[in-house]
Structures are given as C-alpha cells and as structure tokens.
C-alpha atoms as a PDB file:
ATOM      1  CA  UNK A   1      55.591  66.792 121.671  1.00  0.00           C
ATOM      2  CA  UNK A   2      56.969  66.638 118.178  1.00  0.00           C
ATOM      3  CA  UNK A   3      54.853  68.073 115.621  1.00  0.00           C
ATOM      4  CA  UNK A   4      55.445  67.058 111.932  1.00  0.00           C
ATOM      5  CA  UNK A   5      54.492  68.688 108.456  1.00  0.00           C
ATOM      6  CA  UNK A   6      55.095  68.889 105.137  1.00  0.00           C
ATOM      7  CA  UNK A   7      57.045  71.969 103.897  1.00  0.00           C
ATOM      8  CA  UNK A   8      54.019  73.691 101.802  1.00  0.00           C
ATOM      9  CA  UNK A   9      52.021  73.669 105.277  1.00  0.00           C
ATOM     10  CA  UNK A  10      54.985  74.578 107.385  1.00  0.00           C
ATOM     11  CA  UNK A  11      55.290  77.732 104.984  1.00  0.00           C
ATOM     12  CA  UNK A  12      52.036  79.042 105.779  1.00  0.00           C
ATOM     13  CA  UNK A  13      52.554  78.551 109.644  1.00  0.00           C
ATOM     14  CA  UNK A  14      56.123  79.047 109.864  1.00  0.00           C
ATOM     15  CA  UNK A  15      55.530  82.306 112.511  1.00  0.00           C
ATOM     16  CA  UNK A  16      53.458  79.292 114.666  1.00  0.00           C
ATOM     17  CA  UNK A  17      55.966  76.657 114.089  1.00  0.00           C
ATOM     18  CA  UNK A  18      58.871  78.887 115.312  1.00  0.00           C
ATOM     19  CA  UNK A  19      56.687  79.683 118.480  1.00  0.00           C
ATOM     20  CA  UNK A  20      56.178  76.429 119.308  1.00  0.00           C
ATOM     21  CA  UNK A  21      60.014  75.171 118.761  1.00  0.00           C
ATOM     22  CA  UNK A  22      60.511  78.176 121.086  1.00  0.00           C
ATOM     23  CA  UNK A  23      58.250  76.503 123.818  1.00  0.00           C
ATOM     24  CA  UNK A  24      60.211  73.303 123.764  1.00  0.00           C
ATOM     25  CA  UNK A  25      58.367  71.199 120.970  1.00  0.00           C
ATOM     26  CA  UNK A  26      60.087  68.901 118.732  1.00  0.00           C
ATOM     27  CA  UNK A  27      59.123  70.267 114.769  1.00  0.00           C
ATOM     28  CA  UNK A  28      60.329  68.267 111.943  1.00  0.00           C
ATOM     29  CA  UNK A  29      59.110  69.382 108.439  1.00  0.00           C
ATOM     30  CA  UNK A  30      59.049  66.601 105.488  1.00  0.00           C
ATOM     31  CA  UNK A  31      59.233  66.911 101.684  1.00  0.00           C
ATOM     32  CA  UNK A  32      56.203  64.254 100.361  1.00  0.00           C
ATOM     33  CA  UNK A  33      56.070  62.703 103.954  1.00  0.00           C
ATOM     34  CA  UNK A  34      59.496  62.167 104.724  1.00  0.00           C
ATOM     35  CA  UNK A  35      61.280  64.004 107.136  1.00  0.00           C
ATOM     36  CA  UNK A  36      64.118  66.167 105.951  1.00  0.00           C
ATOM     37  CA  UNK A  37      64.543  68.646 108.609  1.00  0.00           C
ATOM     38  CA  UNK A  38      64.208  69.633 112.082  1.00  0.00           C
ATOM     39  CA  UNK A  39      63.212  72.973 113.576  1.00  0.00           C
ATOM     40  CA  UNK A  40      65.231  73.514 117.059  1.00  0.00           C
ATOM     41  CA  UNK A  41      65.608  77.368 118.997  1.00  0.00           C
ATOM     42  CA  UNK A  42      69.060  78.892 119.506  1.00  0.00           C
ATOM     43  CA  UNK A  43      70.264  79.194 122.727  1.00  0.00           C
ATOM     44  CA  UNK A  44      71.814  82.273 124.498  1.00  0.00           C
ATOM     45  CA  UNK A  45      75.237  80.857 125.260  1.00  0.00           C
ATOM     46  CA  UNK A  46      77.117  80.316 122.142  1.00  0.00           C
ATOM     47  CA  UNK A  47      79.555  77.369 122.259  1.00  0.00           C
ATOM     48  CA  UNK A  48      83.144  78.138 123.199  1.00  0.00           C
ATOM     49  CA  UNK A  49      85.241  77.792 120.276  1.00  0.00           C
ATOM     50  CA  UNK A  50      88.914  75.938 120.775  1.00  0.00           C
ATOM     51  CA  UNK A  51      91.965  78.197 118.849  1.00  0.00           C
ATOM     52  CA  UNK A  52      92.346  75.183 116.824  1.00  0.00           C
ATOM     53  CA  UNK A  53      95.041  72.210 117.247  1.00  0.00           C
ATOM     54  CA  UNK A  54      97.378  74.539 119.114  1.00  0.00           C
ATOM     55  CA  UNK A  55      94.776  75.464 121.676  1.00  0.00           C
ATOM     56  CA  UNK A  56      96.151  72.873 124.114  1.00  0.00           C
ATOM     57  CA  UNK A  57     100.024  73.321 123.374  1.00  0.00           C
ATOM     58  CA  UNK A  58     100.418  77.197 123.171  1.00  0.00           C
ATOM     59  CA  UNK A  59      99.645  79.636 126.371  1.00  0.00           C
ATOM     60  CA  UNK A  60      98.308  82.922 126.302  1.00  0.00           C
ATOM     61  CA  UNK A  61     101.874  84.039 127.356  1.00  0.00           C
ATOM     62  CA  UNK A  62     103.313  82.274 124.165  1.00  0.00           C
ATOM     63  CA  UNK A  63     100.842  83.765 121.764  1.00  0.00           C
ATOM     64  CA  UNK A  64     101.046  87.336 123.340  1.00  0.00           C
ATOM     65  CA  UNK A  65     105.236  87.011 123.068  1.00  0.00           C
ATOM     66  CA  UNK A  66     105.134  85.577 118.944  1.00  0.00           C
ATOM     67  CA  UNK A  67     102.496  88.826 118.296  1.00  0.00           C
ATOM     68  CA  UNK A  68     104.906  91.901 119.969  1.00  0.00           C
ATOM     69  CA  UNK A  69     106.680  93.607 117.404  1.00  0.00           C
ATOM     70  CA  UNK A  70     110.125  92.663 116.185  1.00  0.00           C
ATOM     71  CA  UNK A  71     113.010  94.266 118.224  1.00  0.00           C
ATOM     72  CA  UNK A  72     115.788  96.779 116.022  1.00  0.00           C
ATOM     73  CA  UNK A  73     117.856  94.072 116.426  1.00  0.00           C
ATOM     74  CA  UNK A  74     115.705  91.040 114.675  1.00  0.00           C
ATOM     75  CA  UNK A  75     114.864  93.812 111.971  1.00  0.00           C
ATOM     76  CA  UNK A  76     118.285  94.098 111.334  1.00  0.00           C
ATOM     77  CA  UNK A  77     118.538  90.934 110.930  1.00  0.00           C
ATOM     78  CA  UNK A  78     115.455  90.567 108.716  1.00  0.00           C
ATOM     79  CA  UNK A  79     117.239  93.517 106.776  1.00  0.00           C
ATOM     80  CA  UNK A  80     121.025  91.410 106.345  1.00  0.00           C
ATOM     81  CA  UNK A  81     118.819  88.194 105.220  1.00  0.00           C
ATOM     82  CA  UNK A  82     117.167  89.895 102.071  1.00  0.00           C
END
C-alpha cells in the first residue's frame, strides 16, 4: 500500500511512518502535494562494493605482491635514484 503525506504531517508521525515502511508499505512524503521523497527500510546485507576499475584486471595475488615492503635491494636503488 503506498501511503502519501505532506512533510508537516509526516513530521508529527514520522515514528508511525518509519514503522510502517518497516512492514513493507510504500511512503512517499510531498512538499504542497507533490511528491519529493520516498521513505524505504535498509536492508541487512549491504551491497558488495567493486575495488574500482581494477577490480576485474588485478588479483588478490597482484595486490598482496605491489603492498610487501621493498627489498634492500630496490631501496638501494630508490637510494642511487635521489
């Protein structure tokens, strides 16, 4: 069921409102009768978020290998460069 109110009513049932977005029903609150926003529950399983545009071209093995530290020998030669 969607249920839909202006914002000064929605503020003085917003506890009830909540509840019943909880329960499954469709809340939109308006500003002077049109709608402007929607009231929707969170769910418990967050979305899975990508490692951004390398997700799908770098494996765990790669990443783990570019994080260990530097060897003595690629400091030294950090060391000759500057």
């Amino acid at each position: 069921m969607t249920i839909t109110m202006n914002i000064q009513d929605a503020k003085a049932r917003l506890s009830a409102l909540v509840a019943d977005a909880e329960q499954g029903n469709d809340i939109v609150i308006a500003r002077a009768g049109r709608p402007i926003v929607r009231l929707v529950p969170i769910t418990d399983e967050p979305t899975p978020r990508r490692l951004g545009i390398f997700a799908t071209k770098l494996s765990p093995q790669s990443i783990a290998e570019s994080l260990a530290p530097l060897s003595a020998d690629e400091i030294a030669l950090w060391d000759e460069a500057s």
